[in-house]
Protein backbone atom coordinates (compact mmCIF):
# COMPACT_ATOMS: atom_id res chain seq x y z
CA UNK A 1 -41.79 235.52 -51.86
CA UNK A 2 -38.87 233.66 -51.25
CA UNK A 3 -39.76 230.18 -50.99
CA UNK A 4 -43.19 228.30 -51.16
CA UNK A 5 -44.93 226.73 -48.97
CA UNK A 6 -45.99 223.00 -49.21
CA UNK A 7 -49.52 223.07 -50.46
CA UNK A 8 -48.90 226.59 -52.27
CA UNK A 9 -51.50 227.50 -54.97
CA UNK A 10 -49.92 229.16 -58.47
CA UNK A 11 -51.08 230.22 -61.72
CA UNK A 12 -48.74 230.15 -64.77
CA UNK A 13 -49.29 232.49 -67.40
CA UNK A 14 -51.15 230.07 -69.42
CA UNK A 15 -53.71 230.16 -66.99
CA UNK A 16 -52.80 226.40 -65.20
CA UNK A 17 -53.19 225.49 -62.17
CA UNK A 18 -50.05 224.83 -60.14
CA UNK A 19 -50.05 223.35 -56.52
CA UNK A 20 -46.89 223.06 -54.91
CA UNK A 21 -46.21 219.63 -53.63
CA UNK A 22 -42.22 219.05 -52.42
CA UNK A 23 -38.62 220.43 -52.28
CA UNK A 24 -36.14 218.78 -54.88
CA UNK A 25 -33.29 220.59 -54.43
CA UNK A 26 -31.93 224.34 -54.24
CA UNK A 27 -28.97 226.49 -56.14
CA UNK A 28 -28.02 229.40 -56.56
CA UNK A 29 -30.51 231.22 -58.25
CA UNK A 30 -33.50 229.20 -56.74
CA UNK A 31 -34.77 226.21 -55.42
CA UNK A 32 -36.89 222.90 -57.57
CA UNK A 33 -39.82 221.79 -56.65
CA UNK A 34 -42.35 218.88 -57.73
CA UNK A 35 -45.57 220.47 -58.64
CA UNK A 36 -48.52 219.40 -60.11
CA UNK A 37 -49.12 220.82 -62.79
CA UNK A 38 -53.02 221.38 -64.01
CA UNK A 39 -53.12 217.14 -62.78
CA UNK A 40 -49.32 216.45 -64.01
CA UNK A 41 -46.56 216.01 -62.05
CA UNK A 42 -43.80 218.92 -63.22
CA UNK A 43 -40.56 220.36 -62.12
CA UNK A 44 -40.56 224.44 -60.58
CA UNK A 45 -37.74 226.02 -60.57
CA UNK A 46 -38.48 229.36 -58.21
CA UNK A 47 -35.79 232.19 -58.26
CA UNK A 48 -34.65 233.83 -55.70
CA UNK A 49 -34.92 237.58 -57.96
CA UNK A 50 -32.44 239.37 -55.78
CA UNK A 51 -29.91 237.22 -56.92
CA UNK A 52 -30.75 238.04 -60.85
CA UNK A 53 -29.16 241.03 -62.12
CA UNK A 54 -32.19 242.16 -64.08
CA UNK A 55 -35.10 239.58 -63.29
CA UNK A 56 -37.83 241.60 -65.75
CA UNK A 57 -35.41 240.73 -68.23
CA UNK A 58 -34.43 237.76 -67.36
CA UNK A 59 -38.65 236.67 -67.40
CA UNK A 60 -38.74 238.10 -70.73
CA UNK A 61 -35.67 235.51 -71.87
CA UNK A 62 -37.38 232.82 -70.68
CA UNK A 63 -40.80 233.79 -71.70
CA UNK A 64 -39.22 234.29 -75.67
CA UNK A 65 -37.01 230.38 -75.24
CA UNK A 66 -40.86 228.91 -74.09
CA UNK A 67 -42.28 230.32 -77.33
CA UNK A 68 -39.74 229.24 -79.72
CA UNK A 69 -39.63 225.67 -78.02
CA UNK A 70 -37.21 223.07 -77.06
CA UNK A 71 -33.97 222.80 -79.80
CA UNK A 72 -34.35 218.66 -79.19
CA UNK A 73 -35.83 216.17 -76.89
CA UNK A 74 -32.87 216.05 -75.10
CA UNK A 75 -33.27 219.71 -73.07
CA UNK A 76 -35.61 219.68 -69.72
CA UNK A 77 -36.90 223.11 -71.21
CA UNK A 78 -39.26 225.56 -70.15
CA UNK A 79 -42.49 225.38 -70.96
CA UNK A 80 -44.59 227.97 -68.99
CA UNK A 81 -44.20 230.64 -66.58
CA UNK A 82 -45.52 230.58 -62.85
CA UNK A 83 -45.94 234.11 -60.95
CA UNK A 84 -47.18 235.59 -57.92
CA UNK A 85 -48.81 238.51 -56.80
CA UNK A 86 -45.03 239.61 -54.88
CA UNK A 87 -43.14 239.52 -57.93
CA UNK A 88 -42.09 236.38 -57.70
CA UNK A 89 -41.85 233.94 -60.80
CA UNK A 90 -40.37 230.32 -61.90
CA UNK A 91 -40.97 228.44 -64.98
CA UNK A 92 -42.58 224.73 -65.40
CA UNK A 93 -40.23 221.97 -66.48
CA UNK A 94 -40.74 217.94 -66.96
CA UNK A 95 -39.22 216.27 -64.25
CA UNK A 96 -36.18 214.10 -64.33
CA UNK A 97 -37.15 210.56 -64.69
CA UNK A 98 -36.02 208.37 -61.44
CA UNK A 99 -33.33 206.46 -63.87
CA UNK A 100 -31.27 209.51 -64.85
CA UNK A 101 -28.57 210.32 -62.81
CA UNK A 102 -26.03 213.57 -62.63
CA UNK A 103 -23.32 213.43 -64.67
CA UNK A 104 -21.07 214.34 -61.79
CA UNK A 105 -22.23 211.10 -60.35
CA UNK A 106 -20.53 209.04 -62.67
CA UNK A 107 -17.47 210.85 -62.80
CA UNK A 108 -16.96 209.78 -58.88
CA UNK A 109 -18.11 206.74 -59.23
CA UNK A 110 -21.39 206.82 -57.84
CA UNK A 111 -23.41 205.69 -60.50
CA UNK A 112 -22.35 203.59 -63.76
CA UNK A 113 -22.49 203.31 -66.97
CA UNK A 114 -23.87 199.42 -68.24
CA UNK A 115 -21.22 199.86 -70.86
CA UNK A 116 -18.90 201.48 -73.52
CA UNK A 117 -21.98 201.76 -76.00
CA UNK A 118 -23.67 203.92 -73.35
CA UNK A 119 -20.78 206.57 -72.40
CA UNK A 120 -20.55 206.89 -76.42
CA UNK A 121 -23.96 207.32 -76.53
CA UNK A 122 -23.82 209.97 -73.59
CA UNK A 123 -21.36 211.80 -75.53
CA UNK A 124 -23.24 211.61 -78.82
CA UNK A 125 -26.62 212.86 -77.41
CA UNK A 126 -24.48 215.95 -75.41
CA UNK A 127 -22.64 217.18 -78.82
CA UNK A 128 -25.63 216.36 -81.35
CA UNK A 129 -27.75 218.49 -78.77
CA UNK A 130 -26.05 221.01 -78.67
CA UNK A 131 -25.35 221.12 -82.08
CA UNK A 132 -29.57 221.64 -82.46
CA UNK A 133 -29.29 224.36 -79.95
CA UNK A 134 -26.34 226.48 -81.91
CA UNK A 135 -28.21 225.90 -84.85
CA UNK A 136 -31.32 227.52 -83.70
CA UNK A 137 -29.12 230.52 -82.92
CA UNK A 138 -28.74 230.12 -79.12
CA UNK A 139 -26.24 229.97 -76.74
CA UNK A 140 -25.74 227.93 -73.20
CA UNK A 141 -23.36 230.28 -71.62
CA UNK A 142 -22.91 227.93 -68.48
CA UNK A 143 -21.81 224.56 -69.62
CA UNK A 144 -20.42 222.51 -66.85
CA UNK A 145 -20.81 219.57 -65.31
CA UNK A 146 -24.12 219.38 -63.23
CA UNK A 147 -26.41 220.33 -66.32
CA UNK A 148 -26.74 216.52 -67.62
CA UNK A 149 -28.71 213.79 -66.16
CA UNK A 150 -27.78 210.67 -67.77
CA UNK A 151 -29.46 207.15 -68.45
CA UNK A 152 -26.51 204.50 -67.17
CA UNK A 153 -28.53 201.95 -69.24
CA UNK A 154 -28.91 203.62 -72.74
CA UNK A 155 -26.58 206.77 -72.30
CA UNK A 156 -29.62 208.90 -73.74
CA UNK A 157 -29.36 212.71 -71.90
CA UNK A 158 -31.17 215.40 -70.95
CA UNK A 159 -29.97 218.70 -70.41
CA UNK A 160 -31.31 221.07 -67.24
CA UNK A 161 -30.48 224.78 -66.30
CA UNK A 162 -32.00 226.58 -69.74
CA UNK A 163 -32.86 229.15 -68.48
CA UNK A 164 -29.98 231.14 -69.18
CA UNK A 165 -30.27 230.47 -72.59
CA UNK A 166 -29.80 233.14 -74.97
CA UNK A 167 -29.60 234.34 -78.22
CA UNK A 168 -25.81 234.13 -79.83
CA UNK A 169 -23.90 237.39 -79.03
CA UNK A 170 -26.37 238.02 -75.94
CA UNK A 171 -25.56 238.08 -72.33
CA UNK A 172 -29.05 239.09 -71.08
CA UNK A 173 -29.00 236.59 -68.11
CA UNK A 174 -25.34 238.34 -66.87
CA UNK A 175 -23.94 234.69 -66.40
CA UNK A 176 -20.33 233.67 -67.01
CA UNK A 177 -20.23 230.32 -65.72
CA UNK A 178 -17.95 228.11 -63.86
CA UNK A 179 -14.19 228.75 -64.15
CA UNK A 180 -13.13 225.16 -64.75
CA UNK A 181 -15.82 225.06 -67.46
CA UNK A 182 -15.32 228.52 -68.70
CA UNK A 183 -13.31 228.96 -71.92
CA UNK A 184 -10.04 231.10 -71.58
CA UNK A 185 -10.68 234.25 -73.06
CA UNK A 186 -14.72 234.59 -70.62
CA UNK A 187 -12.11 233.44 -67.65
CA UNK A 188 -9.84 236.51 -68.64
CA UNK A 189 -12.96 238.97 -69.31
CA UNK A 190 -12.01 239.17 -72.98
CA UNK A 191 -15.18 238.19 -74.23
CA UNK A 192 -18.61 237.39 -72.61
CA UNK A 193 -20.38 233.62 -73.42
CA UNK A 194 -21.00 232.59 -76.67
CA UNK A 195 -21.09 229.40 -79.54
CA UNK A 196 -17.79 229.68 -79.79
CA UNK A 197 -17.22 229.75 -75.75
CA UNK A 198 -19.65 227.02 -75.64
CA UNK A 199 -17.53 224.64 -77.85
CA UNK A 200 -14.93 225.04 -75.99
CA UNK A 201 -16.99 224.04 -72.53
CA UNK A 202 -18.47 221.29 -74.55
CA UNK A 203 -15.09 220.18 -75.00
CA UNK A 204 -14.60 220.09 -71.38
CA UNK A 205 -17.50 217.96 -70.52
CA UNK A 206 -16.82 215.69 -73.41
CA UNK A 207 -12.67 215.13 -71.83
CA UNK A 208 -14.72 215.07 -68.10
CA UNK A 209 -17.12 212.05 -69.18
CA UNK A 210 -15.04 209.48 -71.13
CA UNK A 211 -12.12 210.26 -68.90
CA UNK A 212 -13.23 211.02 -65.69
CA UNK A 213 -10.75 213.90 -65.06
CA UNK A 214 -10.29 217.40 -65.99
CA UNK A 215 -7.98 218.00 -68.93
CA UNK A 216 -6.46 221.00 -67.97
CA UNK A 217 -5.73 219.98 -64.19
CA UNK A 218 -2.31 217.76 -64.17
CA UNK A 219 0.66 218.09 -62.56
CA UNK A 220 1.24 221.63 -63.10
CA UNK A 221 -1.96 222.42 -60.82
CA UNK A 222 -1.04 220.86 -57.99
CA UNK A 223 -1.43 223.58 -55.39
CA UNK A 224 -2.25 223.25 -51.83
CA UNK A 225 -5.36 225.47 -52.03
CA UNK A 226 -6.54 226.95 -55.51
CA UNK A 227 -7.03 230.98 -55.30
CA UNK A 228 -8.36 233.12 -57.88
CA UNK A 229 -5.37 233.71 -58.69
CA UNK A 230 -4.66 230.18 -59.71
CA UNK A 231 -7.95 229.79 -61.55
CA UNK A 232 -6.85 232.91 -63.61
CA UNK A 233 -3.48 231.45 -64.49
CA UNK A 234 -4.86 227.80 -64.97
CA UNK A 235 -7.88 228.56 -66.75
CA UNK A 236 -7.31 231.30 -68.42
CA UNK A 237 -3.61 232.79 -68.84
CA UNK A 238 -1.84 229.55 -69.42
CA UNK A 239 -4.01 226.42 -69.98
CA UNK A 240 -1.94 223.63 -70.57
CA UNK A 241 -3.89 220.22 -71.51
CA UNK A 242 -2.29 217.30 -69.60
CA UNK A 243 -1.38 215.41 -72.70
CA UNK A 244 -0.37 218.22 -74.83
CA UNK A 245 2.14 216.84 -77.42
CA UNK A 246 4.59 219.77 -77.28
CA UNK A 247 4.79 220.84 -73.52
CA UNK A 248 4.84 217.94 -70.90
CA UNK A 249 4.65 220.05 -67.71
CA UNK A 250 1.10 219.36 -67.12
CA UNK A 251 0.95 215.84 -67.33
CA UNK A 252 -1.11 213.80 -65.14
CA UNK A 253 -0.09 212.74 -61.64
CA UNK A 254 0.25 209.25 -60.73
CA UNK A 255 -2.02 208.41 -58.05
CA UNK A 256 -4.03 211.61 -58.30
CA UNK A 257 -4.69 211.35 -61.56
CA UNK A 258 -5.12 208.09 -62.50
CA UNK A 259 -8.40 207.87 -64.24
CA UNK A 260 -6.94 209.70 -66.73
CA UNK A 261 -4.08 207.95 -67.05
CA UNK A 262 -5.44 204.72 -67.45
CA UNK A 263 -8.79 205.86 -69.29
CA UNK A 264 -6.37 207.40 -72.01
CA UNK A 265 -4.55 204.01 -73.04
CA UNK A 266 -8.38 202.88 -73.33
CA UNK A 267 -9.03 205.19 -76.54
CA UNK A 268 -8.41 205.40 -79.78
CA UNK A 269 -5.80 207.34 -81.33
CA UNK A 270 -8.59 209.14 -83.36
CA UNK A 271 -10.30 210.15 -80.54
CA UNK A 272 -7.59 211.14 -78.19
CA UNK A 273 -6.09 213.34 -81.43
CA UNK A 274 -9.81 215.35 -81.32
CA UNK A 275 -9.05 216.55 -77.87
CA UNK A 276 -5.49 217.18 -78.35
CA UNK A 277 -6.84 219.87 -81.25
CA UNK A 278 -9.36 220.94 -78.99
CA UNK A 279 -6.97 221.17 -76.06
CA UNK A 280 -4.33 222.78 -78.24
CA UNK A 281 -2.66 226.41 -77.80
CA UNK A 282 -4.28 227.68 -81.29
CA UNK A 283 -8.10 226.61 -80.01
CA UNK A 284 -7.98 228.03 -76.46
CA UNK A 285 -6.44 231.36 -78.14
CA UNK A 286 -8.20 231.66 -80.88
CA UNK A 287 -12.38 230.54 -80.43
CA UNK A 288 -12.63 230.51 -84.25
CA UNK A 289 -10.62 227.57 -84.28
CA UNK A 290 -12.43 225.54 -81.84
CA UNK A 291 -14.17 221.75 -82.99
CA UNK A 292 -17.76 222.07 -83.94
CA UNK A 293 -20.05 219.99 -82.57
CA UNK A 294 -20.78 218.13 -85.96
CA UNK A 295 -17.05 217.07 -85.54
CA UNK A 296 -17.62 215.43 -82.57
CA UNK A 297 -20.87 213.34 -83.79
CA UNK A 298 -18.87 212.30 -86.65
CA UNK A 299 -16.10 210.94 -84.29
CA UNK A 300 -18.90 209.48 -82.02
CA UNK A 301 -20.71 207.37 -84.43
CA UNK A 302 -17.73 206.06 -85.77
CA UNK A 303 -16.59 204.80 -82.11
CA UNK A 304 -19.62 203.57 -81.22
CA UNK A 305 -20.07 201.13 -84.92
CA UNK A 306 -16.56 200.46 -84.03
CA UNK A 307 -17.28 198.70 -80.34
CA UNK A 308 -17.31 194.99 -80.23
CA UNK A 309 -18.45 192.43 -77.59
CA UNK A 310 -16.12 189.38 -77.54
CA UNK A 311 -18.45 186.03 -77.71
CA UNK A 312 -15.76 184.57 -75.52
CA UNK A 313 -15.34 186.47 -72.69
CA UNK A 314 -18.03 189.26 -73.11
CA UNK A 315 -15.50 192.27 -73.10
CA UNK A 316 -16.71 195.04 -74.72
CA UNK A 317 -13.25 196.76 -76.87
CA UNK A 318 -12.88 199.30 -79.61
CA UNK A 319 -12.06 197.68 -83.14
CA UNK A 320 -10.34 198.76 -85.64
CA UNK A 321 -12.83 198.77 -88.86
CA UNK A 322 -10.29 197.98 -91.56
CA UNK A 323 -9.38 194.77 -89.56
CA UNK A 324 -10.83 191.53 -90.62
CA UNK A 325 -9.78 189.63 -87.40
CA UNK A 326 -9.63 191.35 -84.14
CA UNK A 327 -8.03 190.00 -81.01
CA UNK A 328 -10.12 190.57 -78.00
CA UNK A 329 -7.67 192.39 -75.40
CA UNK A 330 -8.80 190.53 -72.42
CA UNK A 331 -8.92 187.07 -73.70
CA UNK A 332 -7.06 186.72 -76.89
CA UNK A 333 -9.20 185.15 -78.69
CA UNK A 334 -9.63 185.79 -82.39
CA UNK A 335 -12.58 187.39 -83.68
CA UNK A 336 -13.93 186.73 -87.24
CA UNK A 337 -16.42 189.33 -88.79
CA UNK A 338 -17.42 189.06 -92.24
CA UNK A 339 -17.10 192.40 -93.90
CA UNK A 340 -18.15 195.70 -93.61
CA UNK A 341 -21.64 197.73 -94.10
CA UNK A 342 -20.48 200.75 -96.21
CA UNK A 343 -23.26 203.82 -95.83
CA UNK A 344 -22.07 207.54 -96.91
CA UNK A 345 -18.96 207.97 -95.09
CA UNK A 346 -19.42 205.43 -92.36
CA UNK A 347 -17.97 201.81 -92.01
CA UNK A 348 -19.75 200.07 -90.12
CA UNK A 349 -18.07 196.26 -88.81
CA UNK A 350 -20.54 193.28 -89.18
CA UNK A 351 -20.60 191.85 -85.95
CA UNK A 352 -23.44 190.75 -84.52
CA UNK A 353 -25.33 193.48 -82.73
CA UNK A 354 -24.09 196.29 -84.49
CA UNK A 355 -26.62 198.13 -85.69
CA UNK A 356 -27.12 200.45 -88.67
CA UNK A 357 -28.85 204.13 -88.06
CA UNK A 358 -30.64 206.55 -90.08
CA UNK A 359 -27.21 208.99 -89.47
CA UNK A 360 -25.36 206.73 -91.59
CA UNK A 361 -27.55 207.16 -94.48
CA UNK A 362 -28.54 210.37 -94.11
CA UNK A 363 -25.28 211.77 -93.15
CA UNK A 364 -24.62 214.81 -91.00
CA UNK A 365 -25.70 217.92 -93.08
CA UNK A 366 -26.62 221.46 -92.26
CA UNK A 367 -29.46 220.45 -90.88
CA UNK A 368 -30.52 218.62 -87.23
CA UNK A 369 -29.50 214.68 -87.25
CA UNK A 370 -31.53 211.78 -85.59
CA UNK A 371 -28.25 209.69 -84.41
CA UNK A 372 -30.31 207.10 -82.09
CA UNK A 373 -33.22 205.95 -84.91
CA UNK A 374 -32.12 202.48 -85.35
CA UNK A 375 -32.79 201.71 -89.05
CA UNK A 376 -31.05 197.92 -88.88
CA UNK A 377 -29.67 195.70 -87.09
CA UNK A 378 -27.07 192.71 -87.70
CA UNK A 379 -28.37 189.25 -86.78
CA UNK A 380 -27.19 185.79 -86.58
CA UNK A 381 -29.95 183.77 -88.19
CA UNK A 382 -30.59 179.64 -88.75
CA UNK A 383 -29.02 178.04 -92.13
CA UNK A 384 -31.67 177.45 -94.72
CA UNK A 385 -29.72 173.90 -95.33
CA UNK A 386 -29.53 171.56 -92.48
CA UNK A 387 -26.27 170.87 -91.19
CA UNK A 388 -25.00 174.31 -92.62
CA UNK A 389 -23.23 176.84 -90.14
CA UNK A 390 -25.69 179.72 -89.29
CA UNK A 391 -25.73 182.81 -91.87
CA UNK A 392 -25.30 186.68 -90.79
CA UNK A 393 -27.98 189.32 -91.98
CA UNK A 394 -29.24 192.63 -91.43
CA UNK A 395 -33.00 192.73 -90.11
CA UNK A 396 -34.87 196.11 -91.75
CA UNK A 397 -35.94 198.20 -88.48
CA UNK A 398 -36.95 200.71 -90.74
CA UNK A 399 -40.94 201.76 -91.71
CA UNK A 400 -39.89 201.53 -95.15
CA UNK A 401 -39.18 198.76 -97.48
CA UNK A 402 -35.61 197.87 -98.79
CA UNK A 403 -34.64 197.20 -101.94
CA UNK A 404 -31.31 195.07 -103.18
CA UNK A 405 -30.05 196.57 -106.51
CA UNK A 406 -28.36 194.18 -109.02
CA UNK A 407 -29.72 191.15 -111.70
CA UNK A 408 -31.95 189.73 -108.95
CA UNK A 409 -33.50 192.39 -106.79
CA UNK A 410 -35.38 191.62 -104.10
CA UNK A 411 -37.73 193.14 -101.38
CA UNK A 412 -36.99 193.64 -97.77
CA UNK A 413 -40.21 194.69 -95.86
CA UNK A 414 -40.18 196.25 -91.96
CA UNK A 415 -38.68 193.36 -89.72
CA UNK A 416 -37.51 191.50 -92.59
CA UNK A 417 -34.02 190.14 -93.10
CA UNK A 418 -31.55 190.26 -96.02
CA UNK A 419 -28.50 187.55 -95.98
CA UNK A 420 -25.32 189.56 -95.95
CA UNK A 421 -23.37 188.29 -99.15
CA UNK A 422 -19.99 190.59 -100.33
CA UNK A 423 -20.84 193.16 -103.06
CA UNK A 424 -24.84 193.29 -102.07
CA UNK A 425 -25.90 196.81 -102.46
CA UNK A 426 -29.25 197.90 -100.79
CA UNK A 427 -31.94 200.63 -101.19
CA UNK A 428 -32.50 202.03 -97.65
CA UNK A 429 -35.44 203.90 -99.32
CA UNK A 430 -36.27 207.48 -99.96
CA UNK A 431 -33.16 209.61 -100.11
CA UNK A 432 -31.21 207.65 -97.68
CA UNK A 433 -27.56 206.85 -99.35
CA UNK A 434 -27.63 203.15 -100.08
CA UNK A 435 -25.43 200.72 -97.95
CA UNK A 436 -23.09 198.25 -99.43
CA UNK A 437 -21.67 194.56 -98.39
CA UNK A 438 -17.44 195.69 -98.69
């Protein structure tokens, strides 16, 4: 069958009930709908299996990805199989709640992001997912840009289209992907998808959301109408990023271009250096060499302790963390902050707001890293003495107790608060690396 009716009865393989209830949207393999599912509202994708290369197969894949289970919260993943007695079959998904919003949305501008915090974020929950989905072994094979709905408010994602999920060196579902997300040597028929392919389409997305543009498409692309031939030569035979540092032919157009061009000045040079390597000849020619997605968590946390909300005017700017006072771009007004949180490799400023995660103390290690469990947060709090100015500390967020180290140790329990004094050192509990007033 190849679509359902309204009002359609189903049962998965795990013996629910499924009733189909509305159209969400169609692509092209198959078309979403809103179930319910044994009394829950669910998501259906239902293929169209003449346009799957081997759909036994490709039911197997997705039967084996439902068994071994979502990588993270973050992926919209499979969780049961629906069939009928012509062959047909779909798989149950949860549905995408109403304040998530495509990711090609915000790159035109019809949805926003609250703030800086939350495109960080974004980026942070793309790479550290997919970071738990390489680790498990697996591979995307068709990265681009409409697999992420995105929370404007919080930039928390989640990640649709799994189903073509397969295990590293695999290419059971026969996909390739999208050329302008496809990584040169799939575009060239070199190699078929893989981690390594992935990377480099991870890369893409990453360039696509902070800076709203395509960072292989500059001046050099400019073509009246874009063949195959084109998307051969762009894509694959001679990629040129648009800010390459040794070949300026690509650079971006003025007035075609332009939210690169002014999203670029925006970023730190850290930042903009990760995508030049990423972007460079020796990554899109050699996969080995491409940035790993623990690379670019590292580089997100850092930006996002970094990100400081003027008490003047209410911009929102990058710091630097090594500065004790930081003019606010828009106003010019001079920004105090007393010190700096030092946890494992991270800095973190002390300005009020900023808040202190389990990452930082745990660190980023072989294994699968919670960047968005808030362990503390930096608070302005009322003077003890009267008359006195008001004192910064760090509340404990945590479900453990802290601990300062030192002649006079003290306790801090859950939703307590610790005055932030220069040279205070303080058990974060457990194994967690300690964090120091620098």
């Amino acid at each position: 069958m190849l679509w359902l009716d309204i009002g359609s009865e189903l049962t998965t393989l795990e013996m629910k009930k499924v009733i189909v209830e509305d159209i969400l949207g169609e692509g092209g393999q198959g078309i979403v709908y809103k179930v319910n599912y044994d009394g829950v509202s669910k998501a259906l994708k239902w293929y169209f299996t003449s346009k799957l290369n081997n759909p036994d197969e490709f039911k197997e894949n997705l039967e084996r990805n439902i068994k071994k289970g979502k990588p993270s919260d973050s992926f919209l993943w499979p969780q049961d199989i629906v069939t009928d007695s012509e062959g047909g079959f779909g798989y149950i998904m949860d549905l995408r709640p109403k304040n998530y919003n495509e990711l090609a949305e915000y790159l035109v501008k019809k949805a926003r992001f609250k703030s800086n915090k939350a495109i960080i974020n974004a980026a942070l929950d793309i790479c550290s997912a997919f970071r738990a989905l390489h680790l498990k072994g697996l591979s995307y094979q068709d990265l681009n840009d409409g697999n992420f709905f995105i929370n404007g408010e919080t930039g928390r994602v989640l990640i649709c289209d799994n189903d073509n999920v397969v295990p590293d060196g695999d290419n059971k579902t026969g996909i390739q992907g999208k050329c302008r997300y496809m990584a040169p040597e799939v575009v060239l028929c070199k190699n078929l998808p893989n981690t390594q392919s992935d990377k480099f389409s991870l890369a893409i997305v990453l360039f696509m959301l902070l800076f709203r543009g395509h960072p292989l498409e500059g001046r050099k692309t400019l073509v009246p109408c874009v063949t195959e031939k084109h998307e051969r030569l762009f894509y694959g035979e001679n990629p040129i990023f648009v800010y390459d540092p040794n070949n300026d032919s690509n650079r971006p157009a003025l007035g075609v271009h332009n939210n690169i061009i002014n999203t670029w000045k925006f970023y730190p040079e850290s930042l903009k250096n990760m995508f030049i390597k990423a972007f460079s000849q020796e990554s899109m020619k050699n996969p080995n060499n491409r940035i790993r997605e623990r690379e670019w968590a590292d580089i997100f946390i850092k930006l996002r302790d970094s990100i400081v909300n003027c008490p003047y005017c209410n911009d929102e700017f990058f710091s630097n963390p090594e500065e004790y006072n930081v003019s606010c771009p828009k106003c010019g007004n001079i920004i105090q902050r007393p010190g700096r949180i030092q946890c494992g490799p991270y800095s973190i400023p002390i300005f009020v707001g900023n808040k202190l995660y389990h990452c930082h103390a745990e660190g980023l290690s072989d294994e699968q890293v919670d960047c968005f469990k808030e362990i503390g947060e930096i608070i302005l709090g009322k003077s003890k003495i009267e008359g006195k100015p008001p004192v910064v500390g760090i509340r404990n967020l945590s479900d453990v107790a802290w601990h300062t180290l030192g002649d006079k140790a003290t306790t801090i329990e859950k939703g307590g608060v610790v005055r932030i004094v220069r040279g205070l050192e303080i058990d974060l509990g457990g194994e967690l690396k300690p964090a120091k007033i620098i």
